[in-house]
PDB file of N, CA and C in Angstrom:
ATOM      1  N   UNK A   1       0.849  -1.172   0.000  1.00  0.00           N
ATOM      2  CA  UNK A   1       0.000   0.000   0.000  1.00  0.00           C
ATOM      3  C   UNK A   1       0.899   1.241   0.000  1.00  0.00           C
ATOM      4  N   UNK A   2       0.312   2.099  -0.694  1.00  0.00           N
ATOM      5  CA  UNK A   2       1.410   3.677  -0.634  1.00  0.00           C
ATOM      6  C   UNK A   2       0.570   4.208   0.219  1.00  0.00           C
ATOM      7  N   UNK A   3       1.911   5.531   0.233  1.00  0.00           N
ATOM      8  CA  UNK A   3       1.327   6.331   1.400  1.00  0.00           C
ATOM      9  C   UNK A   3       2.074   7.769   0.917  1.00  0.00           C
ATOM     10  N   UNK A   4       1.317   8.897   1.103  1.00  0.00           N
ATOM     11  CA  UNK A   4       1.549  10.320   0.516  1.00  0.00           C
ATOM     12  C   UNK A   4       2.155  10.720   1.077  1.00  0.00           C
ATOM     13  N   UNK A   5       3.304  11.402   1.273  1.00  0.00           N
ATOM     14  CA  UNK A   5       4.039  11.856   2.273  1.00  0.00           C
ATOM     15  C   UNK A   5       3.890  12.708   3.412  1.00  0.00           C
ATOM     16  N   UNK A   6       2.359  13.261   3.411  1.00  0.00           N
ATOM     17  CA  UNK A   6       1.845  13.316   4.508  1.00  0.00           C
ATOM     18  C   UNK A   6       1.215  12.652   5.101  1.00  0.00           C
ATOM     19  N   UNK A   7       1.046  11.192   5.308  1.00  0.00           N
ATOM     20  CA  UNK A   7       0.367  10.611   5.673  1.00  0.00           C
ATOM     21  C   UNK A   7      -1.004   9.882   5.402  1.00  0.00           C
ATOM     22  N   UNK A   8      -1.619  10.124   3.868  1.00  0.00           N
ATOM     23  CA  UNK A   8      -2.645   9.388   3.653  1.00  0.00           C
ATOM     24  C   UNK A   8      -2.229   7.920   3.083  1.00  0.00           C
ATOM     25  N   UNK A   9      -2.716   6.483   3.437  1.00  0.00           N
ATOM     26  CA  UNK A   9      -2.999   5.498   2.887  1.00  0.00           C
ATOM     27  C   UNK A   9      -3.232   5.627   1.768  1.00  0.00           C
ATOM     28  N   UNK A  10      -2.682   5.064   0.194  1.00  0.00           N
ATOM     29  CA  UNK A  10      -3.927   4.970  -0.733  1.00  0.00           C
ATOM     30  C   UNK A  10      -4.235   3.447  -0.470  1.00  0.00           C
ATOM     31  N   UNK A  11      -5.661   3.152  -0.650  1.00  0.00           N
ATOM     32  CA  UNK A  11      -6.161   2.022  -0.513  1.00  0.00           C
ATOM     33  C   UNK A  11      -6.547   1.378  -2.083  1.00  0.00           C
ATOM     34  N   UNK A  12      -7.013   2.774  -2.926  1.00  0.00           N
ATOM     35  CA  UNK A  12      -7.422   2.794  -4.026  1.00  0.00           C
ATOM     36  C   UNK A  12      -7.604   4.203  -4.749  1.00  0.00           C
ATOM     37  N   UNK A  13      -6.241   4.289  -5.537  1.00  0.00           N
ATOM     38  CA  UNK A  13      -5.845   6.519  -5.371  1.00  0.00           C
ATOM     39  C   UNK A  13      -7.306   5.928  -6.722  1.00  0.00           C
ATOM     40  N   UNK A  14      -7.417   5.391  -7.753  1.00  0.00           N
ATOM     41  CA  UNK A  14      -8.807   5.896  -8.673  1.00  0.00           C
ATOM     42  C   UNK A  14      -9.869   5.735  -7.667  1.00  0.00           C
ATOM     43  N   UNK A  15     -10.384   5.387  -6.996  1.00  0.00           N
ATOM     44  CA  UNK A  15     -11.867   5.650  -6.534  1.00  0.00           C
ATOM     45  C   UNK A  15     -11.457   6.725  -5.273  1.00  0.00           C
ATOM     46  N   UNK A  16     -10.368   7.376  -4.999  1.00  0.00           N
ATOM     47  CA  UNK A  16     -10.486   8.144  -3.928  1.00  0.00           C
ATOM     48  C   UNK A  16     -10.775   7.081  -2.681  1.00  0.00           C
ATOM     49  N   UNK A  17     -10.336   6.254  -2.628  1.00  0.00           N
ATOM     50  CA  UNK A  17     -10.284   5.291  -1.708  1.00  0.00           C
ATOM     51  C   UNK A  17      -9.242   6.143  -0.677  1.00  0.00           C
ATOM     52  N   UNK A  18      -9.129   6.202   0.494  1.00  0.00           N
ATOM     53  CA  UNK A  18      -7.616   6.688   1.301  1.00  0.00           C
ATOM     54  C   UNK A  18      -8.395   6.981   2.589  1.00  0.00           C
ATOM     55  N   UNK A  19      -6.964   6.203   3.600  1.00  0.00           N
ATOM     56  CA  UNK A  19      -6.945   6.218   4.834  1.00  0.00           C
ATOM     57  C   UNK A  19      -6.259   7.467   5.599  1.00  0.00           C
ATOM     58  N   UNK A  20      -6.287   7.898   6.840  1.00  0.00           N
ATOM     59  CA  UNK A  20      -5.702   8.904   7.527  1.00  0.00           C
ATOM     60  C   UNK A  20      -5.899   8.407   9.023  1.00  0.00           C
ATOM     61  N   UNK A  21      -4.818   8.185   9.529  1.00  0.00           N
ATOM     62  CA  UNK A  21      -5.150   7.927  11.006  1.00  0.00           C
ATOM     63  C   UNK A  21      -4.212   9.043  11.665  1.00  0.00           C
ATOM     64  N   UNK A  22      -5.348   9.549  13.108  1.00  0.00           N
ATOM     65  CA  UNK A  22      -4.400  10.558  13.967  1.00  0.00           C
ATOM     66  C   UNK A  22      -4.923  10.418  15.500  1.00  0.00           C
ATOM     67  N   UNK A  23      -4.582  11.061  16.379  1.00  0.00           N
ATOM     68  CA  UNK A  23      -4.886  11.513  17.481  1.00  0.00           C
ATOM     69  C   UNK A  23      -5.993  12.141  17.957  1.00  0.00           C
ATOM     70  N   UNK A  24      -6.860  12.105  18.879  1.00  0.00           N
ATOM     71  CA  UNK A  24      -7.977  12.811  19.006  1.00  0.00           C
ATOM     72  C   UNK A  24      -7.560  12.997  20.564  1.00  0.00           C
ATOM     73  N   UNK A  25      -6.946  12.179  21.269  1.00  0.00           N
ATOM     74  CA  UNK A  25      -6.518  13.211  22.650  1.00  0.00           C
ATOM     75  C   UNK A  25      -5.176  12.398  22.297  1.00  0.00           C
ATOM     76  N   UNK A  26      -5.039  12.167  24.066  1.00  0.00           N
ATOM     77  CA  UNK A  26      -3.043  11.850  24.166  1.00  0.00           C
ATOM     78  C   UNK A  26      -3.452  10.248  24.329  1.00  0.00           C
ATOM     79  N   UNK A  27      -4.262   9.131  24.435  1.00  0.00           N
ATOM     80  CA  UNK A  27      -4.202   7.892  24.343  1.00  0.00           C
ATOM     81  C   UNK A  27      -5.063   7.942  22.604  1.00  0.00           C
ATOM     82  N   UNK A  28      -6.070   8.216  22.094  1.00  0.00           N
ATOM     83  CA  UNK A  28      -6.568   8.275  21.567  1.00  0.00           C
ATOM     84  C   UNK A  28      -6.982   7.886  19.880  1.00  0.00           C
ATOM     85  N   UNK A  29      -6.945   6.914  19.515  1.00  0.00           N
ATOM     86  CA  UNK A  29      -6.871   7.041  17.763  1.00  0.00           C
ATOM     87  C   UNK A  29      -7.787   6.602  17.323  1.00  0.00           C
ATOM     88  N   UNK A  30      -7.620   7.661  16.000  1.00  0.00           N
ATOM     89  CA  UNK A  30      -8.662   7.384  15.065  1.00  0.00           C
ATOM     90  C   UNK A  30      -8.465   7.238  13.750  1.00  0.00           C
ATOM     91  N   UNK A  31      -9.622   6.961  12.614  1.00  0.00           N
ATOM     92  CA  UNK A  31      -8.866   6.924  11.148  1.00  0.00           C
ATOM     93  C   UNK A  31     -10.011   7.897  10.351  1.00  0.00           C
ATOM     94  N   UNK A  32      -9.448   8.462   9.089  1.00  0.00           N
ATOM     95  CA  UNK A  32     -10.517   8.938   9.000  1.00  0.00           C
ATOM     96  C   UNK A  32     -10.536   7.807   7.702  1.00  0.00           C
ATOM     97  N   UNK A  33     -11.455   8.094   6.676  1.00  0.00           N
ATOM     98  CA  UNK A  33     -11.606   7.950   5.304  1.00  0.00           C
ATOM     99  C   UNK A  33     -12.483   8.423   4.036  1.00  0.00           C
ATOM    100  N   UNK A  34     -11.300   8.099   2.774  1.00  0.00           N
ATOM    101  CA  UNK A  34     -12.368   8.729   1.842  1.00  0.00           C
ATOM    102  C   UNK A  34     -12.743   8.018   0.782  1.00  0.00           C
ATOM    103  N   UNK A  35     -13.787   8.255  -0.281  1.00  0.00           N
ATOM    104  CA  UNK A  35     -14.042   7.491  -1.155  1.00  0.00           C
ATOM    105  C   UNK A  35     -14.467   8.938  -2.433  1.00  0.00           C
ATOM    106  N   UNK A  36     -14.299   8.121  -3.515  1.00  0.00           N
ATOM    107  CA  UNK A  36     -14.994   9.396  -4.644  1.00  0.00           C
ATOM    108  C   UNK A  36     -16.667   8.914  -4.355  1.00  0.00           C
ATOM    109  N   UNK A  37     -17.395  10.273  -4.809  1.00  0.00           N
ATOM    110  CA  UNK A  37     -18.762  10.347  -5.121  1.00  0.00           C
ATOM    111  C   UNK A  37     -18.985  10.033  -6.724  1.00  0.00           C
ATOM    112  N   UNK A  38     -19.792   9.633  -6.932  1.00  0.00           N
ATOM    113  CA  UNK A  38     -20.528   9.843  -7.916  1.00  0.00           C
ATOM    114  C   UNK A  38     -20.301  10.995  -9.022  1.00  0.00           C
ATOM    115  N   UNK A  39     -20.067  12.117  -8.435  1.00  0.00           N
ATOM    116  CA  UNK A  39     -20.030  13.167  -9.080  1.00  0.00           C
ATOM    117  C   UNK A  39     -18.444  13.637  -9.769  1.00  0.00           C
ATOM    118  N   UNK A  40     -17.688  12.967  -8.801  1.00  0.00           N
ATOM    119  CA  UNK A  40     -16.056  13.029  -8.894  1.00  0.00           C
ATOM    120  C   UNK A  40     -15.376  13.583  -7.710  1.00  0.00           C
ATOM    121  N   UNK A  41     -15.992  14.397  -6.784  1.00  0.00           N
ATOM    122  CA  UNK A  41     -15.509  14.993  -5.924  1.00  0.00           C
ATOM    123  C   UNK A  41     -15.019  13.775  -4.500  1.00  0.00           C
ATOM    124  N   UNK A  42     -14.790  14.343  -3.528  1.00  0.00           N
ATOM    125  CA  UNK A  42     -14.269  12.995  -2.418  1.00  0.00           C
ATOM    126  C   UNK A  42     -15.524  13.399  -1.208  1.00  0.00           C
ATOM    127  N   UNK A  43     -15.972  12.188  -0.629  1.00  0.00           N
ATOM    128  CA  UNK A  43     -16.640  12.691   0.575  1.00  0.00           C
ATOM    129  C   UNK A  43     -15.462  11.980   2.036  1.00  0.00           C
ATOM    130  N   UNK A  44     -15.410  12.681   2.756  1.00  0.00           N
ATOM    131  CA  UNK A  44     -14.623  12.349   3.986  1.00  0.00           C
ATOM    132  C   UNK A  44     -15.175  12.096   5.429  1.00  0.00           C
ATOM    133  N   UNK A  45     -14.414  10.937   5.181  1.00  0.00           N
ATOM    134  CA  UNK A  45     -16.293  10.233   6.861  1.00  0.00           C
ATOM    135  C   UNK A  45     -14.833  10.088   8.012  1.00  0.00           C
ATOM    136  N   UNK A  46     -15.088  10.981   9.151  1.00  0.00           N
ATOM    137  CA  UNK A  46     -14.745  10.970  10.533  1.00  0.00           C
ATOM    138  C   UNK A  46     -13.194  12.276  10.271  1.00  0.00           C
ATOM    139  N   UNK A  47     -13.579  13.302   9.947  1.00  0.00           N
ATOM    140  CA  UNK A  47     -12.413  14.384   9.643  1.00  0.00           C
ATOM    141  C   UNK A  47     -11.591  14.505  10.880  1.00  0.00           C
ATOM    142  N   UNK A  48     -10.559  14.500  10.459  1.00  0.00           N
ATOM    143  CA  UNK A  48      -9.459  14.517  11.867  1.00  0.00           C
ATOM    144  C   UNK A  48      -9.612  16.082  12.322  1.00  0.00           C
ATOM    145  N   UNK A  49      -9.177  16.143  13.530  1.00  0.00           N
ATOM    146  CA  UNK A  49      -9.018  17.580  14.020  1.00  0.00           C
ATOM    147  C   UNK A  49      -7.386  17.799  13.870  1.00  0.00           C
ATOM    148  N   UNK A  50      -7.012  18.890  13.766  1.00  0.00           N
ATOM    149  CA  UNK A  50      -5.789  19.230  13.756  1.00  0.00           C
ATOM    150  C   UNK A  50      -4.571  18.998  12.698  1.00  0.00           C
ATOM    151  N   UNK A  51      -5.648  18.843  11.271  1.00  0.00           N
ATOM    152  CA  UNK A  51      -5.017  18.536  10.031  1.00  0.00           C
ATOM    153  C   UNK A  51      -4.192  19.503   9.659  1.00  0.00           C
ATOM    154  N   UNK A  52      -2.891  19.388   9.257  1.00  0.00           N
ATOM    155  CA  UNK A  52      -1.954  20.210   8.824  1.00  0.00           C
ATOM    156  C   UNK A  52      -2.418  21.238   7.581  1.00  0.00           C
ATOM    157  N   UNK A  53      -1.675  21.710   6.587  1.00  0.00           N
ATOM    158  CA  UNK A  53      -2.096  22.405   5.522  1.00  0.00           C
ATOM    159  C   UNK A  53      -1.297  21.060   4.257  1.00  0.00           C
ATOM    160  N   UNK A  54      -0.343  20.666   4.531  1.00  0.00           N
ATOM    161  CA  UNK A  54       0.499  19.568   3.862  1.00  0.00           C
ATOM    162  C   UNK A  54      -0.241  18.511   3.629  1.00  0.00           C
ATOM    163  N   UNK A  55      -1.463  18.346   4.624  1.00  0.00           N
ATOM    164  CA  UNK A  55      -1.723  16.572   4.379  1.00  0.00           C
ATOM    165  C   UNK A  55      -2.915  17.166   3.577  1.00  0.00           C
ATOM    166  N   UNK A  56      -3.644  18.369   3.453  1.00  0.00           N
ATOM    167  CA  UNK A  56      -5.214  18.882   3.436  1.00  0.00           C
ATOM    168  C   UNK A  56      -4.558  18.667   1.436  1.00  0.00           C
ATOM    169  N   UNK A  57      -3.395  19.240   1.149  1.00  0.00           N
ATOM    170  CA  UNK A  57      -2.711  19.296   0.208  1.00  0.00           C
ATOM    171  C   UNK A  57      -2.842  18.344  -0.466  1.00  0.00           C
ATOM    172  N   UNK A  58      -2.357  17.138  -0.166  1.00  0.00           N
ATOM    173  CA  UNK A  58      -1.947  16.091   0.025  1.00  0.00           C
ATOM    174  C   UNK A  58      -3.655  15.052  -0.743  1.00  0.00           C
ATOM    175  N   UNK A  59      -4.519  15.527   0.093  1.00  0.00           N
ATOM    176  CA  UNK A  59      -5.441  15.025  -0.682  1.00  0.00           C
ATOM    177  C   UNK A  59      -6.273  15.453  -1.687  1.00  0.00           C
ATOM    178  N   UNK A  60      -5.594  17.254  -1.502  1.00  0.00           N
ATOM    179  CA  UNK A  60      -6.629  17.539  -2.397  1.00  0.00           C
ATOM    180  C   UNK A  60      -6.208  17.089  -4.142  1.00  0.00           C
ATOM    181  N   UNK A  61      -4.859  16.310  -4.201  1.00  0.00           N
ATOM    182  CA  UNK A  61      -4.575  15.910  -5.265  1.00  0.00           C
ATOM    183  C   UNK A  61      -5.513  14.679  -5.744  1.00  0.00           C
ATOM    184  N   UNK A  62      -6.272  14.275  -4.918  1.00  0.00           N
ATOM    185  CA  UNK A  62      -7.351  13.024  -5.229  1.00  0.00           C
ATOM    186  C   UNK A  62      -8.659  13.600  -5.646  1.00  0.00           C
ATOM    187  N   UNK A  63      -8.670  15.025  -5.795  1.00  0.00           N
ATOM    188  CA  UNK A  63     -10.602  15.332  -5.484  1.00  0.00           C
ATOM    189  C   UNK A  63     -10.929  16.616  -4.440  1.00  0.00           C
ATOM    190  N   UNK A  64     -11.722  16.841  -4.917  1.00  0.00           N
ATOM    191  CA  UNK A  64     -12.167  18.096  -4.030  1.00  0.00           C
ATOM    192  C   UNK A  64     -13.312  17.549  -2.988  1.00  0.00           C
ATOM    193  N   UNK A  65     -13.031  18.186  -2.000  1.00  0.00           N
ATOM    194  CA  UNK A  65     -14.282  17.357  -0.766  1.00  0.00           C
ATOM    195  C   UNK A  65     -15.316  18.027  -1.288  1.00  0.00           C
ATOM    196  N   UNK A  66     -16.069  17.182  -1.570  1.00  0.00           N
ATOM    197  CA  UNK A  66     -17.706  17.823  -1.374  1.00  0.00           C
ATOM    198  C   UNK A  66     -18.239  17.453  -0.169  1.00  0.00           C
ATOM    199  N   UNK A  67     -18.194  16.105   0.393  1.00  0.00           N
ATOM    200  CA  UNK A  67     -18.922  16.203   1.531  1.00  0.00           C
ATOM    201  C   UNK A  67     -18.028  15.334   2.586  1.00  0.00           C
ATOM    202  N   UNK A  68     -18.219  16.120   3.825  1.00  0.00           N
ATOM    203  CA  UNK A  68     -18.001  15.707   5.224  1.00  0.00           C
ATOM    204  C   UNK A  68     -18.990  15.159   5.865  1.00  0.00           C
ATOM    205  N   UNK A  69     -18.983  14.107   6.578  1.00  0.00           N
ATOM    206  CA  UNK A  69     -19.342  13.154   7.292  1.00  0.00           C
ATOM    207  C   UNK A  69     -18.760  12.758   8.985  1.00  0.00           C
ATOM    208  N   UNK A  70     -19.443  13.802  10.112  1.00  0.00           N
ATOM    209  CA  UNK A  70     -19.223  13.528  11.066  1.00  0.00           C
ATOM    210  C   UNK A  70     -19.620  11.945  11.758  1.00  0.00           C
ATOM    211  N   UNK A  71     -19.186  11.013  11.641  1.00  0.00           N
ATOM    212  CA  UNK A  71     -19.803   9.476  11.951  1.00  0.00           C
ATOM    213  C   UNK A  71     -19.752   9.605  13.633  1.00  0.00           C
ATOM    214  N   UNK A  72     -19.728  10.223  14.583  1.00  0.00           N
ATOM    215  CA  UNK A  72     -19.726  10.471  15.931  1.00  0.00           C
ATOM    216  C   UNK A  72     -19.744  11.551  16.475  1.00  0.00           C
ATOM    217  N   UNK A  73     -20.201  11.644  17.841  1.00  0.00           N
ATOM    218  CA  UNK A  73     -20.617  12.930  18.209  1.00  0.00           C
ATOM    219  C   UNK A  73     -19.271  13.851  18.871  1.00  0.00           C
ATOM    220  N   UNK A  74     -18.070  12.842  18.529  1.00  0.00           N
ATOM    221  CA  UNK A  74     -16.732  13.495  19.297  1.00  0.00           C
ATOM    222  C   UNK A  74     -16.132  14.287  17.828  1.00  0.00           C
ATOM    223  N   UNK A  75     -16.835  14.262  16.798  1.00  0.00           N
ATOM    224  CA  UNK A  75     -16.075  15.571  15.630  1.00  0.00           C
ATOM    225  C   UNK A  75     -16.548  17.112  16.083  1.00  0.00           C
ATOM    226  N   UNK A  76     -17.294  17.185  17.225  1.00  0.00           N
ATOM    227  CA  UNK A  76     -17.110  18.432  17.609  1.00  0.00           C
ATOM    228  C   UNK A  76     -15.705  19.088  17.511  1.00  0.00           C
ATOM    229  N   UNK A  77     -14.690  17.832  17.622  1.00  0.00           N
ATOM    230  CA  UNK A  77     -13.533  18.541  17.872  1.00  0.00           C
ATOM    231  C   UNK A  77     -12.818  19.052  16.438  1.00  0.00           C
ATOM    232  N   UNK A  78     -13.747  18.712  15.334  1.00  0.00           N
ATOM    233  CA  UNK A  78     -12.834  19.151  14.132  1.00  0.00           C
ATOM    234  C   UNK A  78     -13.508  19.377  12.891  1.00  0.00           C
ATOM    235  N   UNK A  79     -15.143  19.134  13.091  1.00  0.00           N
ATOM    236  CA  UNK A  79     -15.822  19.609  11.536  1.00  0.00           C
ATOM    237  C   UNK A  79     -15.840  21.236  11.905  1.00  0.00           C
ATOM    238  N   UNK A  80     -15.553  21.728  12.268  1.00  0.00           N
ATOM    239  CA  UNK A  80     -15.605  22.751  12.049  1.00  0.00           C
ATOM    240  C   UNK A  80     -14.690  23.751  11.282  1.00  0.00           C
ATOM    241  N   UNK A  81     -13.427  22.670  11.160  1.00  0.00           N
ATOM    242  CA  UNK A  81     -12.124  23.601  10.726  1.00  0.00           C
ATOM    243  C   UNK A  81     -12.468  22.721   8.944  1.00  0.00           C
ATOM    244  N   UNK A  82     -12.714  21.576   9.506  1.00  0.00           N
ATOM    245  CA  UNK A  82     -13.015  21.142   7.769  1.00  0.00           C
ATOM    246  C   UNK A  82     -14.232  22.150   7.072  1.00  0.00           C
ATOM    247  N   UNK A  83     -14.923  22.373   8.118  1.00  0.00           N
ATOM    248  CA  UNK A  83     -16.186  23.378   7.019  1.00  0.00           C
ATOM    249  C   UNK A  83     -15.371  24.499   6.695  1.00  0.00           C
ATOM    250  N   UNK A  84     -14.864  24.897   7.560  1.00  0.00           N
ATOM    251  CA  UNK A  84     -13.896  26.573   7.093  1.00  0.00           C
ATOM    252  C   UNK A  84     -12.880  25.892   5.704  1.00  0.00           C
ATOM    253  N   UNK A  85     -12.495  25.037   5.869  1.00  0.00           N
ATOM    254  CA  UNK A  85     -11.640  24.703   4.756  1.00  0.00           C
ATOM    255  C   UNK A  85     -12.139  24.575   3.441  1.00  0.00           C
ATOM    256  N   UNK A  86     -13.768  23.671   3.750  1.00  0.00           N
ATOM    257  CA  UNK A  86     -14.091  23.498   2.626  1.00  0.00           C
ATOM    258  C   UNK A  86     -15.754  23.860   2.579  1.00  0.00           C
ATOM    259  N   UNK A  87     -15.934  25.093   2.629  1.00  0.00           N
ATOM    260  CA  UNK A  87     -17.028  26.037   2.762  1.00  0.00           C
ATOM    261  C   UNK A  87     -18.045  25.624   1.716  1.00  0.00           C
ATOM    262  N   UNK A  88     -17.993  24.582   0.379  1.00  0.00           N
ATOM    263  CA  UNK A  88     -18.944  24.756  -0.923  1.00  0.00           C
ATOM    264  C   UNK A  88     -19.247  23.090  -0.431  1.00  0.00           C
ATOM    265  N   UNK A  89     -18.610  22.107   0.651  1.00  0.00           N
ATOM    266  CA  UNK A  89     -18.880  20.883   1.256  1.00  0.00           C
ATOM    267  C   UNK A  89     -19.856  20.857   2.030  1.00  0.00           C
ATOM    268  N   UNK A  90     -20.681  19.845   1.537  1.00  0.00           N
ATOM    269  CA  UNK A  90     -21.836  19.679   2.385  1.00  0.00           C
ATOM    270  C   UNK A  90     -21.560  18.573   3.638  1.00  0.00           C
ATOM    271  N   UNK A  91     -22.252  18.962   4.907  1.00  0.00           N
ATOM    272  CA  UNK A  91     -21.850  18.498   5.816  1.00  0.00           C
ATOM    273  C   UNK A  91     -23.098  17.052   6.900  1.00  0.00           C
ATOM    274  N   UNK A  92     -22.697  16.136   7.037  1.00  0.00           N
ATOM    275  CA  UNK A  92     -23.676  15.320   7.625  1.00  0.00           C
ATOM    276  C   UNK A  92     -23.174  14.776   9.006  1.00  0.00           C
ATOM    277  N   UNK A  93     -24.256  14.132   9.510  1.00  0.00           N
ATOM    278  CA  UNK A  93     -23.725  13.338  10.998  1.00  0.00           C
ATOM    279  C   UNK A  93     -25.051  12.591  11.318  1.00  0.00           C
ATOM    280  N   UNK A  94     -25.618  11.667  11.609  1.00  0.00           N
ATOM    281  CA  UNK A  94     -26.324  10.932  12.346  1.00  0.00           C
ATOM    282  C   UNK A  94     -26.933  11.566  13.348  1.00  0.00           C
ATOM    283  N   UNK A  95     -28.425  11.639  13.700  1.00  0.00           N
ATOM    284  CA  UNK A  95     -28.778  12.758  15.025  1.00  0.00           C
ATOM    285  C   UNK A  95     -28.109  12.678  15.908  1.00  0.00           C
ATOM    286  N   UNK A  96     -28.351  12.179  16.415  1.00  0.00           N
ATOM    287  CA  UNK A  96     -27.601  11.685  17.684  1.00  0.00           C
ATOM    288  C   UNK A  96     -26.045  12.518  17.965  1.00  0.00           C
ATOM    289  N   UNK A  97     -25.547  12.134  16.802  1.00  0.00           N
ATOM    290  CA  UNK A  97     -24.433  12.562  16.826  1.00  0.00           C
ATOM    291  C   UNK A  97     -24.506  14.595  16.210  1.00  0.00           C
ATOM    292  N   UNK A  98     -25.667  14.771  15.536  1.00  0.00           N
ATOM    293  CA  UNK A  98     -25.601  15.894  15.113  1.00  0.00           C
ATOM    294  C   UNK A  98     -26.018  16.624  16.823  1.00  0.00           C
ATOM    295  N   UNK A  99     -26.515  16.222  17.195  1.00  0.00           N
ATOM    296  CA  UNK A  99     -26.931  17.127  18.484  1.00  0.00           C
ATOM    297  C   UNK A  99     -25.713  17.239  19.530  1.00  0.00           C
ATOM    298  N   UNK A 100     -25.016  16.279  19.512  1.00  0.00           N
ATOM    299  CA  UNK A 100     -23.866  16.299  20.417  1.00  0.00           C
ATOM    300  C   UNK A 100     -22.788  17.496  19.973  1.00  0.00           C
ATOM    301  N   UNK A 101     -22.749  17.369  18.576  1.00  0.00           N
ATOM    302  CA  UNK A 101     -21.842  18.357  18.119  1.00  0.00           C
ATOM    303  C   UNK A 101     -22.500  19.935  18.150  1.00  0.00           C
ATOM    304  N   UNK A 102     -23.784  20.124  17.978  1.00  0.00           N
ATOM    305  CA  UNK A 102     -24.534  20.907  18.002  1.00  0.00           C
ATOM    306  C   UNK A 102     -24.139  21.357  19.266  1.00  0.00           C
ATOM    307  N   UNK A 103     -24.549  20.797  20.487  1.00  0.00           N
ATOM    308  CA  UNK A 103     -24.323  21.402  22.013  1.00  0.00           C
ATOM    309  C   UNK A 103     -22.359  21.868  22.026  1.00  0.00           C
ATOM    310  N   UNK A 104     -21.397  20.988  21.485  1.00  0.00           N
ATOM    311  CA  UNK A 104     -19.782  21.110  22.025  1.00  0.00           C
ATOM    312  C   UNK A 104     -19.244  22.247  20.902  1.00  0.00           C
ATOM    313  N   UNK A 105     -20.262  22.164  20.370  1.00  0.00           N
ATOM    314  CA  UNK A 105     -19.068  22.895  18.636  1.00  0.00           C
ATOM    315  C   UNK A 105     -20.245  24.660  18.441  1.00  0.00           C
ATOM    316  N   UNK A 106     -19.405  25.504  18.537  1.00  0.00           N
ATOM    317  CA  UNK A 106     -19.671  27.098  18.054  1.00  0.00           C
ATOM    318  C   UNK A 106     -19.220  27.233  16.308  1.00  0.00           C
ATOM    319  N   UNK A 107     -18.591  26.232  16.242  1.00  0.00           N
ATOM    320  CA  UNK A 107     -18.507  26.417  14.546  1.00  0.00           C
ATOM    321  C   UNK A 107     -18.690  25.053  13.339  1.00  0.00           C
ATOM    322  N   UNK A 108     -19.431  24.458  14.119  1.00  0.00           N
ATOM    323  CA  UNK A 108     -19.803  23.124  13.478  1.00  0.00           C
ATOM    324  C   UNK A 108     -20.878  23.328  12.139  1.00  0.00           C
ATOM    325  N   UNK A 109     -21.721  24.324  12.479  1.00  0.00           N
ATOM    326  CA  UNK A 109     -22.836  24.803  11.315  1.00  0.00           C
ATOM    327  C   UNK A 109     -23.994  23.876  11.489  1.00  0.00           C
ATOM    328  N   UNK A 110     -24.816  23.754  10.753  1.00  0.00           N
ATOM    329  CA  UNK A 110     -26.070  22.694  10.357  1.00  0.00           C
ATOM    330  C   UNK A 110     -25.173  21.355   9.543  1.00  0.00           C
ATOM    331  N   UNK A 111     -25.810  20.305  10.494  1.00  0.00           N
ATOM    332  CA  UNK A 111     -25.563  19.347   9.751  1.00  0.00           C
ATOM    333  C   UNK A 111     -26.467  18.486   9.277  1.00  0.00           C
ATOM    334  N   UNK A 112     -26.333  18.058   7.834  1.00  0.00           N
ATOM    335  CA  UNK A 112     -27.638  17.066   7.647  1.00  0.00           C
ATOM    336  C   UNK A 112     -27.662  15.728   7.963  1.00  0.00           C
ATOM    337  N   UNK A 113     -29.077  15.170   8.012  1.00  0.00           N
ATOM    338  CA  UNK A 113     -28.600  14.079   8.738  1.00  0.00           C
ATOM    339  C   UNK A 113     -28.502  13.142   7.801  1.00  0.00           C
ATOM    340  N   UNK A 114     -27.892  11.905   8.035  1.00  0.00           N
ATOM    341  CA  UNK A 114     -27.823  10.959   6.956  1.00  0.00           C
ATOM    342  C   UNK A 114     -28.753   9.705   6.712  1.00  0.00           C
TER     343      UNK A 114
END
């Protein structure tokens, strides 16, 4: 398997297939991932918090995000910097999980649900 020199997996660089694993506290890990849409663009399910500008780089050589996908209610800690990043991306989460982020996050926005 390759890997981008910032850190994404390709699993499958034509379908926008790609892994990202990071930190969410100091024991903590997570992965994110992406796949192409339909349309061509990438959707990204579980966005890391604290993504560099190198790795954001890094993928945007696969696709442009159209959509983010909070899959838990702990992306309070980071859809918010992905919406600033990618402002024309539509954004989702599961209720449950949209309300959690709703109450922890001042810049999370509306999310739809999935």
């Amino acid at each position: 398997m390759q890997t981008t020199p910032q850190g994404w997996k390709i699993i499958d660089g034509d379908a926008g297939v790609l892994s990202f694993s990071y930190k969410f506290a100091a024991e903590g890990q997570a992965n994110c991932f992406t796949a192409r849409l339909a349309e061509g663009g990438l959707m990204v399910i579980s966005p890391p918090r604290g993504i560099d500008e190198a790795a954001i780089a890094d993928l945007a050589s696969f696709g442009e995000v159209q959509a983010i996908v909070a899959n838990n209610g702990y992306h309070h800690l980071g859809v918010g910097r992905w919406r600033e990043l990618f402002p024309a991306a539509r954004c989702f989460a599961a209720p449950g999980a949209a309300t959690r982020i709703a109450k922890k996050s001042k810049d999370a926005g509306t999310l739809e649900p999935l």
